[in-house]
C-alpha atoms as a PDB file:
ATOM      1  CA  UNK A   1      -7.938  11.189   8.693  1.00  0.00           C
ATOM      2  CA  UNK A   2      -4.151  11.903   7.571  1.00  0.00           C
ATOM      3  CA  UNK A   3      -3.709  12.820   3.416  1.00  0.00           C
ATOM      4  CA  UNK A   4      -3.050   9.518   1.417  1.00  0.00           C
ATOM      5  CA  UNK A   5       0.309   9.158  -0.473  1.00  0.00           C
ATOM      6  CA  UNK A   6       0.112   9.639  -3.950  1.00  0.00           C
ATOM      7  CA  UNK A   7       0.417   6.570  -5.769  1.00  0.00           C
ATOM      8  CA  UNK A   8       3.075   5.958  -8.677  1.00  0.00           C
ATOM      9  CA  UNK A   9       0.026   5.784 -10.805  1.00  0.00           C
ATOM     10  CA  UNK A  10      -1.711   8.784  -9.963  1.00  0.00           C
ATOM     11  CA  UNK A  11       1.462  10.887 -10.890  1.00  0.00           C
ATOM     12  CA  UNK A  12       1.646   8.509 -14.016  1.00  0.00           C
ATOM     13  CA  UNK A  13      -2.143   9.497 -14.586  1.00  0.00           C
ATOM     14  CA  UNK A  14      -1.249  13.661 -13.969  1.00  0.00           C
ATOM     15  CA  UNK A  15       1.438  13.420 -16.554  1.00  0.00           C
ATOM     16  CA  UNK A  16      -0.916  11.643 -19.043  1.00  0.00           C
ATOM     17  CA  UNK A  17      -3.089  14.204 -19.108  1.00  0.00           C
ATOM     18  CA  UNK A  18      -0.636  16.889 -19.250  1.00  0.00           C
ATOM     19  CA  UNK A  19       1.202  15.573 -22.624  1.00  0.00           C
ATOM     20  CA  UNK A  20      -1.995  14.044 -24.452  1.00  0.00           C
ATOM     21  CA  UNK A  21      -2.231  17.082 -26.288  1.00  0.00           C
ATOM     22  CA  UNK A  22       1.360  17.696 -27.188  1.00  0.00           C
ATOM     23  CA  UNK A  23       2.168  14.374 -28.312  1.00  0.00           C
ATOM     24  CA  UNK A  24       0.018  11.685 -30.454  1.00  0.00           C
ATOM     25  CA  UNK A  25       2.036   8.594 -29.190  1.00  0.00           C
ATOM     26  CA  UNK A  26       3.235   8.159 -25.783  1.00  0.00           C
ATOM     27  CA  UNK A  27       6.695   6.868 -24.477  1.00  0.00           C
ATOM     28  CA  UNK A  28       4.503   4.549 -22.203  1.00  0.00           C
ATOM     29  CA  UNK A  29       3.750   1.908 -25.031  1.00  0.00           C
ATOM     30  CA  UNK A  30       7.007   0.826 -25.651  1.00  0.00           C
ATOM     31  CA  UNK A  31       7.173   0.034 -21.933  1.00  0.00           C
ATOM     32  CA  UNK A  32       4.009  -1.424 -21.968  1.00  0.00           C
ATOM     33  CA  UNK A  33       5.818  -4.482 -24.375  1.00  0.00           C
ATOM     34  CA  UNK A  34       8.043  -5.512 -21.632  1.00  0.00           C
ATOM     35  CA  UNK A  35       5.921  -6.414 -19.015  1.00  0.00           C
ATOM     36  CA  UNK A  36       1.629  -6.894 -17.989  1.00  0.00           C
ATOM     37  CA  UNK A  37       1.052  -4.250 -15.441  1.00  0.00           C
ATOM     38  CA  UNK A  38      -1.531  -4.909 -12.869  1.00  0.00           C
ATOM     39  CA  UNK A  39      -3.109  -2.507 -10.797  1.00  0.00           C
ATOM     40  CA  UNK A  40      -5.220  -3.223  -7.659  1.00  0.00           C
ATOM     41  CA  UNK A  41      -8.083  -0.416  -5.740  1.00  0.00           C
ATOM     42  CA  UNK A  42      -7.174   1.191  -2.826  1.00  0.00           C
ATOM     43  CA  UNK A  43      -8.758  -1.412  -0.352  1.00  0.00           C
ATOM     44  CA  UNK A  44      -7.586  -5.147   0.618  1.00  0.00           C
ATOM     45  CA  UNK A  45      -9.545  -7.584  -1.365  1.00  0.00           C
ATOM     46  CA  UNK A  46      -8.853  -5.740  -3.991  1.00  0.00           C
ATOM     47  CA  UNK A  47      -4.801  -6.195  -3.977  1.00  0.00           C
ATOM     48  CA  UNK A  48      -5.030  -9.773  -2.703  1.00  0.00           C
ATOM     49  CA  UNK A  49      -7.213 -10.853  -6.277  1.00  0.00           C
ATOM     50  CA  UNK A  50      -5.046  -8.598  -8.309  1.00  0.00           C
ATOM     51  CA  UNK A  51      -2.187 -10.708  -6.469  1.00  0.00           C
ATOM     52  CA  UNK A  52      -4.223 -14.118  -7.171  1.00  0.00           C
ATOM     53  CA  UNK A  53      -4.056 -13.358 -11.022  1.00  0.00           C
ATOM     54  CA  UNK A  54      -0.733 -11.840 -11.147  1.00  0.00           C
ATOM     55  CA  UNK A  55       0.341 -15.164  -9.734  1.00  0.00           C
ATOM     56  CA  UNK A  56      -1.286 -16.869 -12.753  1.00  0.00           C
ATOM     57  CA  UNK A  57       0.245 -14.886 -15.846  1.00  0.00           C
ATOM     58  CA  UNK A  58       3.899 -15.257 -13.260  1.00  0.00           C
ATOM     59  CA  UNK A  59       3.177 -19.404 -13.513  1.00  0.00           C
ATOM     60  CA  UNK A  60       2.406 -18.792 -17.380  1.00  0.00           C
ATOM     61  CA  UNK A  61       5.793 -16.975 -17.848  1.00  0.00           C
ATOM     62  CA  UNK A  62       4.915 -13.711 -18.070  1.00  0.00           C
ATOM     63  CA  UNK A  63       6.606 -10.506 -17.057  1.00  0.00           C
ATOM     64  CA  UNK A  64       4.565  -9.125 -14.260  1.00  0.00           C
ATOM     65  CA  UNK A  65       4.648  -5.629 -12.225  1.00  0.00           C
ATOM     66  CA  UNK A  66       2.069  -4.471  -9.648  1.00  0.00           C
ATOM     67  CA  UNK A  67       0.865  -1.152  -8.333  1.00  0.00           C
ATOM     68  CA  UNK A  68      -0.821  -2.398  -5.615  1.00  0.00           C
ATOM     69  CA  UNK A  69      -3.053  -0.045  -3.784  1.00  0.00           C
ATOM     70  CA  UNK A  70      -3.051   2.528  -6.874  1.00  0.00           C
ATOM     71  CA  UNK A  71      -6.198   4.381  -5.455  1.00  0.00           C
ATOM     72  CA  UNK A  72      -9.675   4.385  -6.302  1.00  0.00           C
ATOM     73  CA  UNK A  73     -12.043   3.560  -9.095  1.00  0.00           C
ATOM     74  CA  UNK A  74     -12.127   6.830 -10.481  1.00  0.00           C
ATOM     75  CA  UNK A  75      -8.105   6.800 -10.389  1.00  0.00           C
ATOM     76  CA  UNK A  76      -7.594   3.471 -11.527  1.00  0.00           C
ATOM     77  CA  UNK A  77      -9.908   2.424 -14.270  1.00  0.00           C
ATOM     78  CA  UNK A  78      -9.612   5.619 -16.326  1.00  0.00           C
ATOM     79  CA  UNK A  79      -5.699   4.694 -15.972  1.00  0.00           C
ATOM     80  CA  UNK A  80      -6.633   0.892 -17.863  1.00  0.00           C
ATOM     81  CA  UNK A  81      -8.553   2.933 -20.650  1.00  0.00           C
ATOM     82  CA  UNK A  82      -5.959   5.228 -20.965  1.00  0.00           C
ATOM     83  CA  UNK A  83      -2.763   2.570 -21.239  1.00  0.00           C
ATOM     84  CA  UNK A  84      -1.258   3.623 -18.337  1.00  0.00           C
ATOM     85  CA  UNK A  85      -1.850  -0.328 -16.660  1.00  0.00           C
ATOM     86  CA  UNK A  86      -2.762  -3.295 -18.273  1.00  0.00           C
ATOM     87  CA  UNK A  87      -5.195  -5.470 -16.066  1.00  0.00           C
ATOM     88  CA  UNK A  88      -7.585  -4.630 -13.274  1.00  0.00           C
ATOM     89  CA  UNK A  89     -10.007  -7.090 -11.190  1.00  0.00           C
ATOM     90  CA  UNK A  90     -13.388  -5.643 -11.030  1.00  0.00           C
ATOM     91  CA  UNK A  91     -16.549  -6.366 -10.022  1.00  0.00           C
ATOM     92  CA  UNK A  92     -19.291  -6.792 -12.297  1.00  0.00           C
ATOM     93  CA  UNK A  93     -22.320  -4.361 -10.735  1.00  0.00           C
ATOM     94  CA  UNK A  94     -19.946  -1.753  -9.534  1.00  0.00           C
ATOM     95  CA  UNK A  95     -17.962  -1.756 -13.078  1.00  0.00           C
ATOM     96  CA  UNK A  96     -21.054  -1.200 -15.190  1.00  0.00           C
ATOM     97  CA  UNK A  97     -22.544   1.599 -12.712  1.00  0.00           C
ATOM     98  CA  UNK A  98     -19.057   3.698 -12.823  1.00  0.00           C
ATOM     99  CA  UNK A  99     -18.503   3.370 -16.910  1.00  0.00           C
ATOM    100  CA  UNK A 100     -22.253   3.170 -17.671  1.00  0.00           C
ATOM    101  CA  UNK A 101     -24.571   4.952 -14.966  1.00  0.00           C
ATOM    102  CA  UNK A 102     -27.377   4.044 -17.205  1.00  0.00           C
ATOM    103  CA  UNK A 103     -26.937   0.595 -16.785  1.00  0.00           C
ATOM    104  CA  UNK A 104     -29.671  -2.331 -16.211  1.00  0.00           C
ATOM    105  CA  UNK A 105     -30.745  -2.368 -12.824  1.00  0.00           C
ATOM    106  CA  UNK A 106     -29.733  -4.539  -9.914  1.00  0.00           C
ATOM    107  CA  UNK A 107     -32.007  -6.939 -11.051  1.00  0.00           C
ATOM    108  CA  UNK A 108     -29.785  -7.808 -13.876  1.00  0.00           C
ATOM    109  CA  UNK A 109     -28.089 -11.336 -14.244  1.00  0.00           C
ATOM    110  CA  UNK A 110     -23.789 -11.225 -14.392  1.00  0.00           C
ATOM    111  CA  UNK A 111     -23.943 -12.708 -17.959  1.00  0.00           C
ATOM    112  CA  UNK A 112     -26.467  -9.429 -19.007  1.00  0.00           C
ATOM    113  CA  UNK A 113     -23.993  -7.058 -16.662  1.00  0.00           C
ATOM    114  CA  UNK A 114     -20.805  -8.790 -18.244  1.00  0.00           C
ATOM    115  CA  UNK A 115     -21.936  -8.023 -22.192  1.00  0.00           C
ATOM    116  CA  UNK A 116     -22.998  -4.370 -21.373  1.00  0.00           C
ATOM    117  CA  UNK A 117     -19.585  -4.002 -19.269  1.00  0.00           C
ATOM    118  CA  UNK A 118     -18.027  -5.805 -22.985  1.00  0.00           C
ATOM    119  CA  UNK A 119     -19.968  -3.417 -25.100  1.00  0.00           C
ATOM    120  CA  UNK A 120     -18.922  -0.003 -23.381  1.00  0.00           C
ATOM    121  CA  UNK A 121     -14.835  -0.515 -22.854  1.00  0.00           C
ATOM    122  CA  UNK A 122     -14.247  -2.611 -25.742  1.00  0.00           C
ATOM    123  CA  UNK A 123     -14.634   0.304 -27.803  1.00  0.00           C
ATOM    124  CA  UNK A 124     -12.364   1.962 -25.308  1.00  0.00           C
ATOM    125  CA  UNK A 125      -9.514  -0.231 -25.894  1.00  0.00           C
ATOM    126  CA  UNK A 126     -10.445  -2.968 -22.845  1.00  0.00           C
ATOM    127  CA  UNK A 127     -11.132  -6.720 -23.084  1.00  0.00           C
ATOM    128  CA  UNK A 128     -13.925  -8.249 -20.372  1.00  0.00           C
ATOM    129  CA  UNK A 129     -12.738 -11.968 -19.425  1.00  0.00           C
ATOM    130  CA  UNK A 130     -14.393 -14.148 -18.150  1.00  0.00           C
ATOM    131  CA  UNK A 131     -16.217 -13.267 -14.209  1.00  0.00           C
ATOM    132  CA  UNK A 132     -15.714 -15.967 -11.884  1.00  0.00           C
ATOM    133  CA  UNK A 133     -17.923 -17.249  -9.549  1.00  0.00           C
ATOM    134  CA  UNK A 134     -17.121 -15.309  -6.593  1.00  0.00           C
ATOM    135  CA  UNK A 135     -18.663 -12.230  -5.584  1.00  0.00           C
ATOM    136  CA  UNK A 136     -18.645  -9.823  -3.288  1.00  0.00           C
ATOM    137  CA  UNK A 137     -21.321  -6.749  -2.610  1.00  0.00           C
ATOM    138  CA  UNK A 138     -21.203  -3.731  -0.525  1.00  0.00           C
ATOM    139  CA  UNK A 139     -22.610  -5.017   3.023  1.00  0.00           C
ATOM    140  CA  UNK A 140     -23.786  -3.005   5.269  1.00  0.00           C
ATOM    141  CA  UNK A 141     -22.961  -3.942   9.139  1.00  0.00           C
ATOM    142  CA  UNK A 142     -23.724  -3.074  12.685  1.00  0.00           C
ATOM    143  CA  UNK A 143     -22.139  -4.309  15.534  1.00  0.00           C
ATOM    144  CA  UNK A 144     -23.822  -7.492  17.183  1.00  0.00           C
ATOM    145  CA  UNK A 145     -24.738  -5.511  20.423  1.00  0.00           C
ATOM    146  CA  UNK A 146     -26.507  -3.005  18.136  1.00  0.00           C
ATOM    147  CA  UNK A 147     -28.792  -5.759  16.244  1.00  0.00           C
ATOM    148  CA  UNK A 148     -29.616  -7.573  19.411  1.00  0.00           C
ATOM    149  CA  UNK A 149     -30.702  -4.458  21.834  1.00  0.00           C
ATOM    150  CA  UNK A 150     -32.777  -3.100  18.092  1.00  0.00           C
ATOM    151  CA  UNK A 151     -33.719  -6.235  17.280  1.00  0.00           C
ATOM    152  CA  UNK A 152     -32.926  -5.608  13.780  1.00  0.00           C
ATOM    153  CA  UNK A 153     -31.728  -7.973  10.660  1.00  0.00           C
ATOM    154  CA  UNK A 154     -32.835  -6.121   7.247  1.00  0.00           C
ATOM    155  CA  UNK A 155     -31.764  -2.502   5.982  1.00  0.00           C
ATOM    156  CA  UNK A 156     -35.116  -1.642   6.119  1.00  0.00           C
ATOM    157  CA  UNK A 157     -35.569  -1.589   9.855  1.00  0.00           C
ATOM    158  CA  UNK A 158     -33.231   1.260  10.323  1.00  0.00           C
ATOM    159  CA  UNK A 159     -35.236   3.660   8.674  1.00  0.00           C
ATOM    160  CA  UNK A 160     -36.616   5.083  11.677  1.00  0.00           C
ATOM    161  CA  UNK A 161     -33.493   4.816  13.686  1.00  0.00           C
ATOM    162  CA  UNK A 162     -31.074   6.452  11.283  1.00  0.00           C
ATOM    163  CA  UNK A 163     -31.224  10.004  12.137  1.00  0.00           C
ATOM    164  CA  UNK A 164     -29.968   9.102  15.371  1.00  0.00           C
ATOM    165  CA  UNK A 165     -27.036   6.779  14.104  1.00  0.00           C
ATOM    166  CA  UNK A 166     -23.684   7.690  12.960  1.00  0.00           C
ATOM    167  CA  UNK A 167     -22.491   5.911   9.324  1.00  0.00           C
ATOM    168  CA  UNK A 168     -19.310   5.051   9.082  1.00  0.00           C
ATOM    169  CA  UNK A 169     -17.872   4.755   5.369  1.00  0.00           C
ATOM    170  CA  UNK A 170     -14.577   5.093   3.002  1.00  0.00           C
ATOM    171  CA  UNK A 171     -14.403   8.856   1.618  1.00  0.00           C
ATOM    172  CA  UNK A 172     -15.948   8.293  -1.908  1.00  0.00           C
ATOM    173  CA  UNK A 173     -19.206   6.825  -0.149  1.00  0.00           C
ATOM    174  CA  UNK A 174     -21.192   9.631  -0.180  1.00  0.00           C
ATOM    175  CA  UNK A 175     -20.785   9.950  -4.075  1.00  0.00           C
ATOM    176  CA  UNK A 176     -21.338   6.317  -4.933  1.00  0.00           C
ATOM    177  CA  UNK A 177     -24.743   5.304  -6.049  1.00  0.00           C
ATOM    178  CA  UNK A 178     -24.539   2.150  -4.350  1.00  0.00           C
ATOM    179  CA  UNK A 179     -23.879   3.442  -0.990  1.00  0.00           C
ATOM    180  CA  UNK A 180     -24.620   6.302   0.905  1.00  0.00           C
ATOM    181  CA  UNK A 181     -27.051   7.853  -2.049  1.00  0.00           C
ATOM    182  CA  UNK A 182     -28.556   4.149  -3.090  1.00  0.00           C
ATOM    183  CA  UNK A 183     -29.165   4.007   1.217  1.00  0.00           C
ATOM    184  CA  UNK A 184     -31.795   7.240   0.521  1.00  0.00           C
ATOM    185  CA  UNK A 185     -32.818   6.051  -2.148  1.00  0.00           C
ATOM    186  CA  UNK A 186     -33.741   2.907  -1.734  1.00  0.00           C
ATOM    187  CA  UNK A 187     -34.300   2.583   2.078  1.00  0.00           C
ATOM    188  CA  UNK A 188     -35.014   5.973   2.945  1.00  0.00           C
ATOM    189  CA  UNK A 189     -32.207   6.384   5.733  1.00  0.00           C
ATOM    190  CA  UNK A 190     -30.650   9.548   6.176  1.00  0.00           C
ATOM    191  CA  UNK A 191     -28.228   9.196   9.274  1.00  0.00           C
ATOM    192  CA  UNK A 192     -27.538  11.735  11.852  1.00  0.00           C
ATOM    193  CA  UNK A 193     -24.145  12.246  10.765  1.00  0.00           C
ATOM    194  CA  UNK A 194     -21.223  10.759   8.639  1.00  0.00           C
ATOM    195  CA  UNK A 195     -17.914   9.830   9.439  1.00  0.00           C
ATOM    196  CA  UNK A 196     -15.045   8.740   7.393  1.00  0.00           C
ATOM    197  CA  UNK A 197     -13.196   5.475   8.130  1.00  0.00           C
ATOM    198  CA  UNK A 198      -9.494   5.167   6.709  1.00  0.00           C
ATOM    199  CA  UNK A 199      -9.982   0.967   6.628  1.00  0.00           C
ATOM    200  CA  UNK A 200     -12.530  -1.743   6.759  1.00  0.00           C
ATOM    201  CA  UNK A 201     -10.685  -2.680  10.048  1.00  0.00           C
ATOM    202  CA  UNK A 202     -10.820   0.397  11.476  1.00  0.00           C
ATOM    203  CA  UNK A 203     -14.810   0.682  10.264  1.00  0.00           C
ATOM    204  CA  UNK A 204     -15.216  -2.866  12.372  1.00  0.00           C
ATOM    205  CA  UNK A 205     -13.618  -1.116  15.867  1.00  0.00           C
ATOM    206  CA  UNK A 206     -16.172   1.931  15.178  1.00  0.00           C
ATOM    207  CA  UNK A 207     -18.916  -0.031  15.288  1.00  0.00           C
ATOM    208  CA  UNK A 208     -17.798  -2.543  18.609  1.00  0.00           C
ATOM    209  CA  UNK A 209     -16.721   0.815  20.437  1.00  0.00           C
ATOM    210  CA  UNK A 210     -19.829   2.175  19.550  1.00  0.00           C
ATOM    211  CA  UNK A 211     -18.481   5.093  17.820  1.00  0.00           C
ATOM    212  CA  UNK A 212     -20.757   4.690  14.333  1.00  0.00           C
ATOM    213  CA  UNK A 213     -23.769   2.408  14.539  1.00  0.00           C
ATOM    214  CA  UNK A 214     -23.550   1.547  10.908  1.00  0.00           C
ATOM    215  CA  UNK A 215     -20.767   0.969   8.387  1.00  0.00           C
ATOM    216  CA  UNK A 216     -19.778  -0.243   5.117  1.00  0.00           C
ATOM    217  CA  UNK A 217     -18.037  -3.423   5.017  1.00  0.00           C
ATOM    218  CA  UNK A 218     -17.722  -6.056   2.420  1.00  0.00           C
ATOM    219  CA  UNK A 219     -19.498  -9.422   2.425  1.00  0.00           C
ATOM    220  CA  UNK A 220     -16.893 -11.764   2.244  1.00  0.00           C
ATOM    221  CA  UNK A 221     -14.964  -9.224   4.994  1.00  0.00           C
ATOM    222  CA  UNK A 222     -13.238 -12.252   7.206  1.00  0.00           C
ATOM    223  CA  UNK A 223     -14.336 -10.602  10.394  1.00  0.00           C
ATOM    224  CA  UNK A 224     -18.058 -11.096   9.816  1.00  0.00           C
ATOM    225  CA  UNK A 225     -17.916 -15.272  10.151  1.00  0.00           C
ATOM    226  CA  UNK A 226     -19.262 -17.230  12.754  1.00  0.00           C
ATOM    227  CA  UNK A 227     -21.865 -16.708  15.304  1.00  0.00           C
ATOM    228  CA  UNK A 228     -19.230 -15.243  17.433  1.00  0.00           C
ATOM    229  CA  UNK A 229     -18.289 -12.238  15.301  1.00  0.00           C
ATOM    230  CA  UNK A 230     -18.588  -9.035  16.985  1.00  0.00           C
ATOM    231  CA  UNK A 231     -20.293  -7.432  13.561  1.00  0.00           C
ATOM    232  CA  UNK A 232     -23.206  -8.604  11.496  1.00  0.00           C
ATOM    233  CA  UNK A 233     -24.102  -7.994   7.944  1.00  0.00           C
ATOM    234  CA  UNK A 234     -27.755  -6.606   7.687  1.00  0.00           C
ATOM    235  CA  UNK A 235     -29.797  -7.744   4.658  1.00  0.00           C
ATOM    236  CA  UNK A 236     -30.447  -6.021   1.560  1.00  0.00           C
ATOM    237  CA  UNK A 237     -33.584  -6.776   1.798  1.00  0.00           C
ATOM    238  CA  UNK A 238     -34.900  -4.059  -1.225  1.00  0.00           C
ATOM    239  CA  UNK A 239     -31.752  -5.186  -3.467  1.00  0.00           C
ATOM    240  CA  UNK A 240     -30.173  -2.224  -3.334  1.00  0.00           C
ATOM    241  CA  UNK A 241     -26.532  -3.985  -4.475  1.00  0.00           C
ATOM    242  CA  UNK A 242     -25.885  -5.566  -8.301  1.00  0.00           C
ATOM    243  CA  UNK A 243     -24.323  -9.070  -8.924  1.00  0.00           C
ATOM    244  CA  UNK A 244     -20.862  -8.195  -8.503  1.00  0.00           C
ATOM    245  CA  UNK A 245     -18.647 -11.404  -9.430  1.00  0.00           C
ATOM    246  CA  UNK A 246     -14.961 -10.961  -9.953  1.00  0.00           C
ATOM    247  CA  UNK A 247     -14.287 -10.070 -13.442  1.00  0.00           C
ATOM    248  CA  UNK A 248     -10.873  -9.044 -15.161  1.00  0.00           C
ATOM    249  CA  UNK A 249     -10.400  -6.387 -17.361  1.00  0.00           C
ATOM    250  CA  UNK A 250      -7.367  -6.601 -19.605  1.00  0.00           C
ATOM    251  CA  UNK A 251      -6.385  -3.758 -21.923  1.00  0.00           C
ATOM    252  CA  UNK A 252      -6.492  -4.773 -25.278  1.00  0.00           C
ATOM    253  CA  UNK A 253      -3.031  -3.882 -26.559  1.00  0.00           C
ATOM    254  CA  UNK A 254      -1.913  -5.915 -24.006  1.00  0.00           C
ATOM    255  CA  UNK A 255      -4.185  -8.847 -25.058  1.00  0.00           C
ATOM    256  CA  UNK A 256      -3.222  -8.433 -28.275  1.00  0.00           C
ATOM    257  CA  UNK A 257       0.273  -8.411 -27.008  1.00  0.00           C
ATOM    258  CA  UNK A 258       0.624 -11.592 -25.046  1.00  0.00           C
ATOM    259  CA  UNK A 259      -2.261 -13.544 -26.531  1.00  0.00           C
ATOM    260  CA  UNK A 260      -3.497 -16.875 -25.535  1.00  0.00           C
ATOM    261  CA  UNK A 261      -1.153 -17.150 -22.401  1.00  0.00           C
ATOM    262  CA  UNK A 262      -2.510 -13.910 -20.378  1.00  0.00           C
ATOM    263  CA  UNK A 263      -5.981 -14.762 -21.165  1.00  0.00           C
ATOM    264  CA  UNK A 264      -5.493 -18.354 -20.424  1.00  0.00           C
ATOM    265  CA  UNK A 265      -4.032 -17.808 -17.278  1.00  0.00           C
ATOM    266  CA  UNK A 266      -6.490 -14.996 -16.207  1.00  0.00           C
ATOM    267  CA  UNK A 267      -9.670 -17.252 -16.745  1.00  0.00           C
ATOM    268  CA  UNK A 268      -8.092 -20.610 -15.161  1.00  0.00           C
ATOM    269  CA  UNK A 269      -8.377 -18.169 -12.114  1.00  0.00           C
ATOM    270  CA  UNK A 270     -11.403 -17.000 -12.890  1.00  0.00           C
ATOM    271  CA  UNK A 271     -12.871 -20.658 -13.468  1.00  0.00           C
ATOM    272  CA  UNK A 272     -11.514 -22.060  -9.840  1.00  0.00           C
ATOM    273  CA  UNK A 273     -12.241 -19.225  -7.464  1.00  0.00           C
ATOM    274  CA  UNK A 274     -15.004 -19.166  -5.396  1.00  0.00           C
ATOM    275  CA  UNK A 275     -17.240 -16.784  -2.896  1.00  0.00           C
ATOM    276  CA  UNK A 276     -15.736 -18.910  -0.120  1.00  0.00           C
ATOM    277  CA  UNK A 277     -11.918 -18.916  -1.693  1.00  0.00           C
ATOM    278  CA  UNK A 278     -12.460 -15.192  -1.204  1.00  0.00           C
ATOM    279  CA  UNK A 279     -13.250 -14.831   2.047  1.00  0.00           C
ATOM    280  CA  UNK A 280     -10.596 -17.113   2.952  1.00  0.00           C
ATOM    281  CA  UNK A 281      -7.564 -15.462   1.346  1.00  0.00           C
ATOM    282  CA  UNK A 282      -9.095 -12.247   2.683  1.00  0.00           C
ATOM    283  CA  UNK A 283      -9.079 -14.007   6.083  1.00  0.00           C
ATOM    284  CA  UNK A 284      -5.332 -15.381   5.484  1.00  0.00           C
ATOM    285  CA  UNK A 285      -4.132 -11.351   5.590  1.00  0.00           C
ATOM    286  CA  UNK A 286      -6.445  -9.538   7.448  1.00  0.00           C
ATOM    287  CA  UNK A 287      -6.685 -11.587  10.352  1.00  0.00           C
ATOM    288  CA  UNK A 288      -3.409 -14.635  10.064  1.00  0.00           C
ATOM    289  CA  UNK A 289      -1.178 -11.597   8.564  1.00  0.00           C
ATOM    290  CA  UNK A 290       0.042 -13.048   5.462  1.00  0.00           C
ATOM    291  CA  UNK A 291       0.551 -10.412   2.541  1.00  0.00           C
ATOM    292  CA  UNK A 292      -1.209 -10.487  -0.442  1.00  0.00           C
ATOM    293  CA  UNK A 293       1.325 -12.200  -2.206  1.00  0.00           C
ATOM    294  CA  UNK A 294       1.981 -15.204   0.569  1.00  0.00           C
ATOM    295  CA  UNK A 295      -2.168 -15.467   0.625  1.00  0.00           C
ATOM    296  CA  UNK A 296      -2.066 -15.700  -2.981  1.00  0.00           C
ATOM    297  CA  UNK A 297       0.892 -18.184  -3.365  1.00  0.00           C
ATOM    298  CA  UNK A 298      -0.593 -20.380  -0.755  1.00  0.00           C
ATOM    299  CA  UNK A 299      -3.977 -19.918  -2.796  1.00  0.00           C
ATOM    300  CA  UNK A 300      -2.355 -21.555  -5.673  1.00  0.00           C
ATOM    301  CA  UNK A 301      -0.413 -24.097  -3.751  1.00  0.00           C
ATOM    302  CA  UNK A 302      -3.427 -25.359  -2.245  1.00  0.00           C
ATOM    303  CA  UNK A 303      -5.375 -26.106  -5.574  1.00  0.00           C
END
């Protein structure tokens, strides 16, 4: 896999941490008056929502800038607390494990994951909106030729067929609780070996060419639709995953800031979109070709 670019934010992030002790206010918050930085993961559906809501505080009025693709959770959400960018689009589950590992269980219902995710960054200078209805989970997929010759439909039944089976999985999987470790955990599979995929598309031509067996896709991933797909999600059948609806996270001096019209405009998003609106505007770029912004625009234009 070739070395990743580093993102605008990351150096932003570097030189952060390399003046917080030299200086007790930062250059950064006078530029943080002129204009609602959003920030997006390094994956997809991450910088099509981030797009979706940027779109909203644009209709409101607002000044609006984007690092799209800034990198990955433990880039970008340390960047939020920090000042460096105003508004991320989480997930509920996946929030509370990475800023609280000792966190209710999966078990947990969004509006009990949403007030612990409010009680640990407020404090740290963040404001939880809102989650909408949409979610999306870590799925795990094989290909359809795979699940018919196996005969398999649940998580569980790979257990005895894993040490045999290559995984197939973004970099940071083997560190996150809620994949490759919550997989041993939970299920018990330990797989014969481990490969890293640079995209969910490429991790859906591993698993038709054969090359992995098993990989980590999301579940409102466009390409999993229909009887015809050539991948199928496999049920989490021990709930290994959290709730994990779309929630904003808005940095408090920028709430503060911009008031009633960000937050307004954030949670009339939040209150329209949908599990299916996802998978659609995740469909509209990775398979029609539109860029996050177009999806996003057409999104809105549609409502």
């Amino acid at each position: 896999m070739p070395p990743r670019r580093m993102s605008p934010l990351l150096l932003v992030l570097l030189v952060v941490g390399l003046t917080a002790c030299s200086s007790s206010t930062s250059g950064d918050e006078e530029h943080a008056e002129d204009t609602i930085r959003f920030a997006s993961y390094d994956f997809s559906e991450n910088e099509i929502l981030a797009a979706v809501y940027a779109e909203a505080a644009r209709q409101a009025g607002l000044p609006v800038s984007m690092d799209a693709s800034a990198g990955t959770r433990e880039v970008v959400e340390p960047a939020l607390e920090q000042g460096v960018v105003d508004v991320v689009i989480d997930y509920l589950g996946t929030a509370v494990r990475f800023v609280d590992p000792g966190s209710p269980d999966a078990t947990s219902p969004p509006e009990q994951l949403q007030a612990t995710l409010s009680g640990v960054l407020g404090p740290r200078g963040v404001t939880v909106l809102t989650a909408a209805a949409a979610e999306d989970q870590n799925g795990f997929a094989v290909s359809r030729v795979f699940a018919t010759q196996h005969g398999v439909t649940r998580l569980s039944e790979l257990e005895p067929l894993a040490p045999g089976l290559s995984f197939g999985g973004p970099p940071e999987c083997p560190e996150r609780p809620l994949c490759l470790p919550g997989l041993e955990e939970v299920y018990g599979l330990r797989f014969g070996s481990v490969v890293n995929m640079p995209s969910r598309a490429a991790t859906v031509e591993a698993l038709v060419a054969g090359s992995i067996q098993v990989g980590l896709l999301e579940t409102t991933d466009a390409r999993l639709g229909g009887g015809g797909a050539p991948v199928v999600l496999l049920a989490d059948d021990r709930s290994l995953q959290p709730h994990e609806n779309v929630v904003p996270l808005v940095r408090t001096g920028a709430v503060d800031r911009w008031g009633d019209r960000l937050t307004a405009a954030l949670d009339e998003v939040s209150a329209r979109l949908t599990t299916a609106d996802l998978i659609g505007l995740n469909r509209a770029v990775e398979v029609e070709g539109l860029t996050p912004r177009a999806a996003a625009a057409r999104w809105w234009a549609a409502g």
